[in-house]
C-alpha atoms as a PDB file:
ATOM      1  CA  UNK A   1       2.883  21.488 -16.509  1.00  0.00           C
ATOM      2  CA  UNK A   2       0.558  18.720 -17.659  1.00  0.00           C
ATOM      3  CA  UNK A   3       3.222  17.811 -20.409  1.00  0.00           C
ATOM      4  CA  UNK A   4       5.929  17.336 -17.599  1.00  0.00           C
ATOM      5  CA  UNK A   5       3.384  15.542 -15.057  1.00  0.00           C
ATOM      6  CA  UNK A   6       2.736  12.829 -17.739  1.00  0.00           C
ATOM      7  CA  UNK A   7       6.944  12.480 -18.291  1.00  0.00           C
ATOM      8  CA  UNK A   8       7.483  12.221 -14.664  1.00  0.00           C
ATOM      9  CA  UNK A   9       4.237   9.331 -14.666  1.00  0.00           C
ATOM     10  CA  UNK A  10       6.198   7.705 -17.473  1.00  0.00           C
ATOM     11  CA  UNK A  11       9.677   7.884 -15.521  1.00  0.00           C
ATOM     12  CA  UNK A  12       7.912   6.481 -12.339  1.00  0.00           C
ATOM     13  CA  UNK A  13       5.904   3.358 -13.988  1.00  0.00           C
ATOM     14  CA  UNK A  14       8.949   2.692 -15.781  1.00  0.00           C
ATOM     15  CA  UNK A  15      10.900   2.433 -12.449  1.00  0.00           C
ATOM     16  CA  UNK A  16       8.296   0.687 -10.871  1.00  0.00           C
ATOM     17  CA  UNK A  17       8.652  -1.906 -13.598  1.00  0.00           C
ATOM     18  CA  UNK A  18      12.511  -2.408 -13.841  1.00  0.00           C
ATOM     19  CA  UNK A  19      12.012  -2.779  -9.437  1.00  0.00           C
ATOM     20  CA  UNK A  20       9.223  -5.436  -9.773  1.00  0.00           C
ATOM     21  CA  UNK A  21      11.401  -7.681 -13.294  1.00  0.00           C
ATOM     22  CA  UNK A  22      14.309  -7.722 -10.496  1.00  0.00           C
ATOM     23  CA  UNK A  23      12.293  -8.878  -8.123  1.00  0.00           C
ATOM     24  CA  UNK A  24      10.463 -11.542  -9.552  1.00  0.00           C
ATOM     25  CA  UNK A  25      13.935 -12.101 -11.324  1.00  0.00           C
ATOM     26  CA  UNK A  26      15.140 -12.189  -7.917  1.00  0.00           C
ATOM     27  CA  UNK A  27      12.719 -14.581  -6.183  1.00  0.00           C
ATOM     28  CA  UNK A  28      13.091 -16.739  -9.178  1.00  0.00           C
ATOM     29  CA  UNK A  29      16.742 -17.147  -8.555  1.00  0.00           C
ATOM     30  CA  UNK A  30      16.131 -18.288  -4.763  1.00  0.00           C
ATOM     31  CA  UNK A  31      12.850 -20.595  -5.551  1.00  0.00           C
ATOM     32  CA  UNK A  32      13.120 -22.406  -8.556  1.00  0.00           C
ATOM     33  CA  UNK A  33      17.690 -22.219  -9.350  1.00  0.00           C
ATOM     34  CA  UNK A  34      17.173 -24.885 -11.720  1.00  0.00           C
ATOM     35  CA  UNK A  35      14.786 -22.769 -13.999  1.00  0.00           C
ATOM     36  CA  UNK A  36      17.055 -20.026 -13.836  1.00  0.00           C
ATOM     37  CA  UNK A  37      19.895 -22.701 -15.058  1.00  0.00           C
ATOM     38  CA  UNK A  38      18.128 -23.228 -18.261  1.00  0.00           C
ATOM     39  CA  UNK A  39      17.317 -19.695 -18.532  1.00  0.00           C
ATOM     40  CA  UNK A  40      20.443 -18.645 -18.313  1.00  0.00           C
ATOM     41  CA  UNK A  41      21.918 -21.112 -20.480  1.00  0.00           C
ATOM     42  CA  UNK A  42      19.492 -20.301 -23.663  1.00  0.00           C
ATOM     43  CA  UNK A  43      20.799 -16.978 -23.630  1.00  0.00           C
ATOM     44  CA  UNK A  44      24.262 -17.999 -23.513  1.00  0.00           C
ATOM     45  CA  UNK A  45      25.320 -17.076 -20.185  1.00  0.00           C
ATOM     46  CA  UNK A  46      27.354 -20.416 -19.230  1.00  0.00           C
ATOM     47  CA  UNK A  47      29.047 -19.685 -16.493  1.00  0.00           C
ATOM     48  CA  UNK A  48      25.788 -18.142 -14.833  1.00  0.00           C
ATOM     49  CA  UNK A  49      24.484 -21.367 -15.967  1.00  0.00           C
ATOM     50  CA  UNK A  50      26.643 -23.300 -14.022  1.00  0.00           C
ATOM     51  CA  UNK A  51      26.463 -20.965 -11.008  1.00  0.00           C
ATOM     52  CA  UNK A  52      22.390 -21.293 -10.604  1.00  0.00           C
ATOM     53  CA  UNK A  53      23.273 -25.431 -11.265  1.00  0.00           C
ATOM     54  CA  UNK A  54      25.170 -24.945  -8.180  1.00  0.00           C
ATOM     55  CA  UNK A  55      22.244 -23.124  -6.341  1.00  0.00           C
ATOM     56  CA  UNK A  56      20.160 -26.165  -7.346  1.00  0.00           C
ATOM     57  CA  UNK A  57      22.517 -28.798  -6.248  1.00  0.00           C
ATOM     58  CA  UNK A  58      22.400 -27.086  -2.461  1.00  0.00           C
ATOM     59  CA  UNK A  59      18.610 -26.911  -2.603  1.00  0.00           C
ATOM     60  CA  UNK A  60      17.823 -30.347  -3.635  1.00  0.00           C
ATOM     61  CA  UNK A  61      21.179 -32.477  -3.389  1.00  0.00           C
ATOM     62  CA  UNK A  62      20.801 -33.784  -6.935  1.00  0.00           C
ATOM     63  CA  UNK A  63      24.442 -34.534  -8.230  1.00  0.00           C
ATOM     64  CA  UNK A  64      23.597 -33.901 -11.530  1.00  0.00           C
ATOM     65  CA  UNK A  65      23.387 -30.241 -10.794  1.00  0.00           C
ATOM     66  CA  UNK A  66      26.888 -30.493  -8.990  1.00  0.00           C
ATOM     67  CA  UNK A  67      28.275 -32.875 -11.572  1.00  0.00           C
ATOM     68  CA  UNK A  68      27.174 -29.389 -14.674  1.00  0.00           C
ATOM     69  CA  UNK A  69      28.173 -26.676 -12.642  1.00  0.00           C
ATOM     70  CA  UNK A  70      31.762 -28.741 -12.477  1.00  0.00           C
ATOM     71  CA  UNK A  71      31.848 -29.687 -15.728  1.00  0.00           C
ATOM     72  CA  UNK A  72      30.596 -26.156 -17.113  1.00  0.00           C
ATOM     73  CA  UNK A  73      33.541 -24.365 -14.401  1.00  0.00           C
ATOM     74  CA  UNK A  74      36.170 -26.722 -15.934  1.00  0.00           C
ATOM     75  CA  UNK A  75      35.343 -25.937 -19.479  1.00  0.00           C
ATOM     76  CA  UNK A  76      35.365 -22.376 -18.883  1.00  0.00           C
ATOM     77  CA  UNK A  77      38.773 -22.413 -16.591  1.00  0.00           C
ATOM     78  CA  UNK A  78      37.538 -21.067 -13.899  1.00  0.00           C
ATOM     79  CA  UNK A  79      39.888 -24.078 -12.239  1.00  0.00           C
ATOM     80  CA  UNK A  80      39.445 -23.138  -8.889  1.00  0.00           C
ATOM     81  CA  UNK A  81      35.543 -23.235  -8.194  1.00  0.00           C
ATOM     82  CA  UNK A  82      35.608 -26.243 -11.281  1.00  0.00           C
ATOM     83  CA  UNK A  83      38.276 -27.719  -8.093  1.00  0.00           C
ATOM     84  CA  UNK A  84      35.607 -27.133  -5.697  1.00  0.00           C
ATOM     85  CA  UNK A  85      32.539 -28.279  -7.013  1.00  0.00           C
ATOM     86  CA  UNK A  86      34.966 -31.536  -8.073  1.00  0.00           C
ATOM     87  CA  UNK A  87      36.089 -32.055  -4.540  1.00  0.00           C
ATOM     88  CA  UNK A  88      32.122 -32.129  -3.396  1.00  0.00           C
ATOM     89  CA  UNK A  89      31.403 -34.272  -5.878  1.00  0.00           C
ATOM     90  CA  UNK A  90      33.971 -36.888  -5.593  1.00  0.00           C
ATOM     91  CA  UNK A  91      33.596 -36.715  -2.320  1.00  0.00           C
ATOM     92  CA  UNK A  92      29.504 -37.471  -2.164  1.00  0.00           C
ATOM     93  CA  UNK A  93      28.627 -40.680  -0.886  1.00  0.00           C
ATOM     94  CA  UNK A  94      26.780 -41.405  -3.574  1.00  0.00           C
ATOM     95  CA  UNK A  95      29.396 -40.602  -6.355  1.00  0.00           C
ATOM     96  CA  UNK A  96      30.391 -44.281  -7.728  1.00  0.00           C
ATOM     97  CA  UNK A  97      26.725 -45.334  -8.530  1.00  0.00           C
ATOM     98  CA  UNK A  98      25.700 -41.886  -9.709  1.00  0.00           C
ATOM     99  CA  UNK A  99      28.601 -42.403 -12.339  1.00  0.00           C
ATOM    100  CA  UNK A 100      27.421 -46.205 -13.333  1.00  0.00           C
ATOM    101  CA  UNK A 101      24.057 -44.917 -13.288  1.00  0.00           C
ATOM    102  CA  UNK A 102      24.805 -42.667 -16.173  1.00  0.00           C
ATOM    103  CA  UNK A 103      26.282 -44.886 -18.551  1.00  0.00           C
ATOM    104  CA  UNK A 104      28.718 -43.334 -21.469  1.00  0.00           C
ATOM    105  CA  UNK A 105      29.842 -40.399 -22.406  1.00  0.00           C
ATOM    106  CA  UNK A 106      29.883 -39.935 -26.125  1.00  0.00           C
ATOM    107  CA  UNK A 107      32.684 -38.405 -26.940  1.00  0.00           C
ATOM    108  CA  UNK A 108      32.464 -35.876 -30.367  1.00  0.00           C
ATOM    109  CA  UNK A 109      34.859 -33.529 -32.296  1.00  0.00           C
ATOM    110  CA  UNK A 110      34.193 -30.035 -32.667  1.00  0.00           C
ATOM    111  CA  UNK A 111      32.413 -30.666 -36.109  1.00  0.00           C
ATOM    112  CA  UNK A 112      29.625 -32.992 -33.734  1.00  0.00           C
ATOM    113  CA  UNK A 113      31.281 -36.553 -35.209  1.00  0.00           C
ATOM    114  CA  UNK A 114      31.821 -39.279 -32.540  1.00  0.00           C
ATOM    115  CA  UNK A 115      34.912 -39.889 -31.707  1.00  0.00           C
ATOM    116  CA  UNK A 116      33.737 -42.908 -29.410  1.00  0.00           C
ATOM    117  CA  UNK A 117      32.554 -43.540 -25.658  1.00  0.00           C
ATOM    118  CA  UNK A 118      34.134 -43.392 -22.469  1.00  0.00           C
ATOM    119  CA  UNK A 119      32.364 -44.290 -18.763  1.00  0.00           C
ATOM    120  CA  UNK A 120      31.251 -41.170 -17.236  1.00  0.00           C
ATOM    121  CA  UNK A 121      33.593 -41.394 -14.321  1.00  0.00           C
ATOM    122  CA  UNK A 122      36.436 -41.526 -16.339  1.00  0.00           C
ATOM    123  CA  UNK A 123      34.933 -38.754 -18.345  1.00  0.00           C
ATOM    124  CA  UNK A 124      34.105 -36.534 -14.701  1.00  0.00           C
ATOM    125  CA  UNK A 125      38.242 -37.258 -13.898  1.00  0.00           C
ATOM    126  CA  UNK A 126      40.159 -36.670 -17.024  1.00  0.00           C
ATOM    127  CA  UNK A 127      38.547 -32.960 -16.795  1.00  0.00           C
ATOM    128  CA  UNK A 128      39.559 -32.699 -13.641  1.00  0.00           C
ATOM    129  CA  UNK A 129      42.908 -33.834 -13.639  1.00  0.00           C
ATOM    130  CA  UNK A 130      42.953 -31.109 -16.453  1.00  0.00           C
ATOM    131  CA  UNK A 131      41.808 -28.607 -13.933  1.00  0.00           C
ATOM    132  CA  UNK A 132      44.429 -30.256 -10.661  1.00  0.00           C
ATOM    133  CA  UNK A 133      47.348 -30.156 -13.816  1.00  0.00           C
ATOM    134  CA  UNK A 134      46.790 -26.291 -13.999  1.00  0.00           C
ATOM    135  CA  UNK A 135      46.424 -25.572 -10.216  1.00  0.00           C
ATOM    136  CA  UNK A 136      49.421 -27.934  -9.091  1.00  0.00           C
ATOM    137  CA  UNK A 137      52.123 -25.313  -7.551  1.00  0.00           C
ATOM    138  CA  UNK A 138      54.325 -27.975  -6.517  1.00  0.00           C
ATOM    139  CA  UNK A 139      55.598 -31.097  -6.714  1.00  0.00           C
ATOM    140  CA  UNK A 140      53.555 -32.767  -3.970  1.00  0.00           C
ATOM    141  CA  UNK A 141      50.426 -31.884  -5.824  1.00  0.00           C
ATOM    142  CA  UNK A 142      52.078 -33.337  -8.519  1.00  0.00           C
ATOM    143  CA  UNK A 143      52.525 -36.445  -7.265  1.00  0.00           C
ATOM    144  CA  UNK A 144      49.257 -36.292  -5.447  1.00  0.00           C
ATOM    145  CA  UNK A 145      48.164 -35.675  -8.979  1.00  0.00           C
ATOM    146  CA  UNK A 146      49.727 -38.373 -10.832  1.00  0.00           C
ATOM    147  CA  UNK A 147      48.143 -41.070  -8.024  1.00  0.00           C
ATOM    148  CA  UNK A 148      44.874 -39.880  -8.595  1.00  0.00           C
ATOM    149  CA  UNK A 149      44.980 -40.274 -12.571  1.00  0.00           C
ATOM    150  CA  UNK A 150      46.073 -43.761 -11.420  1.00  0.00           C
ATOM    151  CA  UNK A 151      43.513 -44.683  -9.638  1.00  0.00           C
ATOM    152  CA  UNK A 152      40.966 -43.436 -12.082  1.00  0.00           C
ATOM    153  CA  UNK A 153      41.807 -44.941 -15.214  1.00  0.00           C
ATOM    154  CA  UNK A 154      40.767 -48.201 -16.080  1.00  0.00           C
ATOM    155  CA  UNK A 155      42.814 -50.810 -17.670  1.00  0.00           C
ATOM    156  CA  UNK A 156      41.110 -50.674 -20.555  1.00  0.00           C
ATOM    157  CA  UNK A 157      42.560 -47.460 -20.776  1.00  0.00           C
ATOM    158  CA  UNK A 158      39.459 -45.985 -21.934  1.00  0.00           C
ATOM    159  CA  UNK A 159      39.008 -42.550 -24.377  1.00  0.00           C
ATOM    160  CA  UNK A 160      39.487 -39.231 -22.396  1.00  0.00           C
ATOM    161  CA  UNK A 161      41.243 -40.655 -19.257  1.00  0.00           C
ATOM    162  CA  UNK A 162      42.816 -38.947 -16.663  1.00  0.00           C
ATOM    163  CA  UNK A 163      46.459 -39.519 -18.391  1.00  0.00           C
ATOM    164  CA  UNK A 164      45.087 -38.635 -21.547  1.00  0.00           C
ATOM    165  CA  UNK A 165      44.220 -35.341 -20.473  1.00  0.00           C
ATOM    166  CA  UNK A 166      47.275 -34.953 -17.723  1.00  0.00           C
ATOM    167  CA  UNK A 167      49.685 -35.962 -21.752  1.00  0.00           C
ATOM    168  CA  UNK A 168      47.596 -33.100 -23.503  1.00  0.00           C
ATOM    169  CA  UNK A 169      48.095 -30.269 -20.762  1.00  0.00           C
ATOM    170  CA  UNK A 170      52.046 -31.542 -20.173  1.00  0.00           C
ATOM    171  CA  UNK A 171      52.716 -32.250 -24.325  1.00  0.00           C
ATOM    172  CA  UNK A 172      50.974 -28.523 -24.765  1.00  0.00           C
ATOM    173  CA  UNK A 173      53.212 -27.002 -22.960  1.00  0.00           C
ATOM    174  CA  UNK A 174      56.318 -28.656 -22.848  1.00  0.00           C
ATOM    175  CA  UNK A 175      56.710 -30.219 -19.299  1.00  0.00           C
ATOM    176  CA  UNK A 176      59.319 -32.564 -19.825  1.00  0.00           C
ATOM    177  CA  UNK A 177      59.369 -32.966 -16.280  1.00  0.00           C
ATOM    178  CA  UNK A 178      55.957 -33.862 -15.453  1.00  0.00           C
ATOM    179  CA  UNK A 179      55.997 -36.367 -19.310  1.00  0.00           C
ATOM    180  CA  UNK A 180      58.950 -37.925 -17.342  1.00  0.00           C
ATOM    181  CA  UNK A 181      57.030 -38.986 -14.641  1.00  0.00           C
ATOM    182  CA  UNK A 182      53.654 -39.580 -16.663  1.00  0.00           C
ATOM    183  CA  UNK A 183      55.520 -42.544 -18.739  1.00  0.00           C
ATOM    184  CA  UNK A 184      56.853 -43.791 -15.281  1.00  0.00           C
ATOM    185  CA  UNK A 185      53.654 -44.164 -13.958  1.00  0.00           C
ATOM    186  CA  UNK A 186      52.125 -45.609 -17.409  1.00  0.00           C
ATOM    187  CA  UNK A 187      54.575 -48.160 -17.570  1.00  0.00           C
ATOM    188  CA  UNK A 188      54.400 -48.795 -13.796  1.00  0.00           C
ATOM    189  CA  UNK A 189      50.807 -49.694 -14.211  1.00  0.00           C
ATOM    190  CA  UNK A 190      48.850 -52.078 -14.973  1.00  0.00           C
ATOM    191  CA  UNK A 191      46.874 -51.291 -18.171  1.00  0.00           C
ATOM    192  CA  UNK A 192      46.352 -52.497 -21.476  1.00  0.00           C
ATOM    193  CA  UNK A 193      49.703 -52.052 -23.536  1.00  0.00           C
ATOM    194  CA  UNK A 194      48.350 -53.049 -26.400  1.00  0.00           C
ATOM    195  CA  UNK A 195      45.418 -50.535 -26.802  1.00  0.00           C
ATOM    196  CA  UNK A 196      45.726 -47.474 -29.613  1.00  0.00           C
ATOM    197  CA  UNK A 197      45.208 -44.557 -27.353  1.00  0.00           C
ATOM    198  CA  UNK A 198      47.904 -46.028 -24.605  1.00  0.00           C
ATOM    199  CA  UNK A 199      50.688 -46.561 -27.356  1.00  0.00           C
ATOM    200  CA  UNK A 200      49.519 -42.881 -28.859  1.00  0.00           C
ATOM    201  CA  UNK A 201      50.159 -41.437 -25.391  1.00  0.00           C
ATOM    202  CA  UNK A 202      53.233 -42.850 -24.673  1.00  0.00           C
ATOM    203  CA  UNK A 203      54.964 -42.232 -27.896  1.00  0.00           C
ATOM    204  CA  UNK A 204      53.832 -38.454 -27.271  1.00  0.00           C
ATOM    205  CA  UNK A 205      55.296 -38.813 -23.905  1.00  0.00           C
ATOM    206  CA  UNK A 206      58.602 -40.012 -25.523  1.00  0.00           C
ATOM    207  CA  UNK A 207      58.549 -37.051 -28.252  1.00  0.00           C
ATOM    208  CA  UNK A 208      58.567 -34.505 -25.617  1.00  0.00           C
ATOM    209  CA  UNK A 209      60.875 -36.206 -23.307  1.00  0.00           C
ATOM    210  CA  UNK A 210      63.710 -36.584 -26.178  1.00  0.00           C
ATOM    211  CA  UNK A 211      62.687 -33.140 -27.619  1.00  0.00           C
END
């Protein structure tokens, strides 16, 4: 009796435990969401990560919280909330001089060399014209898509652009379509011919076009 009096103590406290860690783990989550964030994201839980940067964002309006849990959604293709927290975020008041306030991006290979710098915004869009590419049913979110990448690249054509990525998801999978109208609307524009990464694009553009 005593022996099964002290198992069922054990069984209880141990209960009691596991009730209060959710708890705490609970009120944690609803008080301090950008705690949990970093949490999260030292045990490698990314997308949980991004999900409590979220939480943060709509307790405090900071757009850096919006601007990870986009950027964190995108690079784990979960397109449609990454095409979400994008729309907010474009869409903030505040948007153009968060970006300039930011500075560059530095852009790296998987083995952590740089490959250069881009501006942030043109970072922010080429990722999400990645995400619109792979959500586009039709062809007026095509087009829709093409005038945005417009819009946000710079005639400098900087690293990482919106056509950059819109070339690598179209090249990738053999969209002679969508190339077609991608060279249109980079020789439409107005942009720097004469820079590396426009001439690179549009020869890749060609390639798959004439395949």
């Amino acid at each position: 009796m005593k022996l099964g009096l002290f198992w069922k103590t054990v069984i209880v406290t141990i209960g009691v435990i596991v009730i209060l860690a959710f708890s705490v783990f609970g009120i944690a989550s609803l008080l301090a969401p950008a705690a949990m964030m970093r949490f999260t994201e030292g045990l490698g839980l990314k997308s949980i990560s991004g999900d409590y940067a979220y939480q943060e964002y709509e307790r405090s309006g900071d757009l850096t919280y919006l601007t990870r849990s986009f950027v964190i959604s995108a690079e784990l293709g979960n397109d449609r909330t990454a095409e979400s927290r994008f729309s907010a975020l474009y869409g903030a008041e505040d948007f153009s001089a968060f970006c300039t306030e930011q500075g560059d991006v530095v852009l790296k290979n998987s083995a952590g060399e740089e490959l250069g710098r881009t501006p942030y915004r043109v970072y922010l869009c080429g990722l999400a014209a990645s995400v619109r590419y792979r959500l586009a049913g039709d062809a007026e979110a095509r087009d829709a898509l093409i005038a945005f990448a417009a819009q946000e690249t710079d005639h400098a054509f900087s690293p990482s652009n919106a056509f950059v990525a819109l070339t690598a998801a179209a090249a990738s999978g053999k969209d002679v379509a969508f190339c077609t109208l991608l060279k249109s609307a980079l020789e439409g524009g107005s942009f720097d011919t004469e820079n590396k990464d426009y001439c690179n694009i549009i020869k890749i553009l060609e390639d798959v076009i004439h395949e």
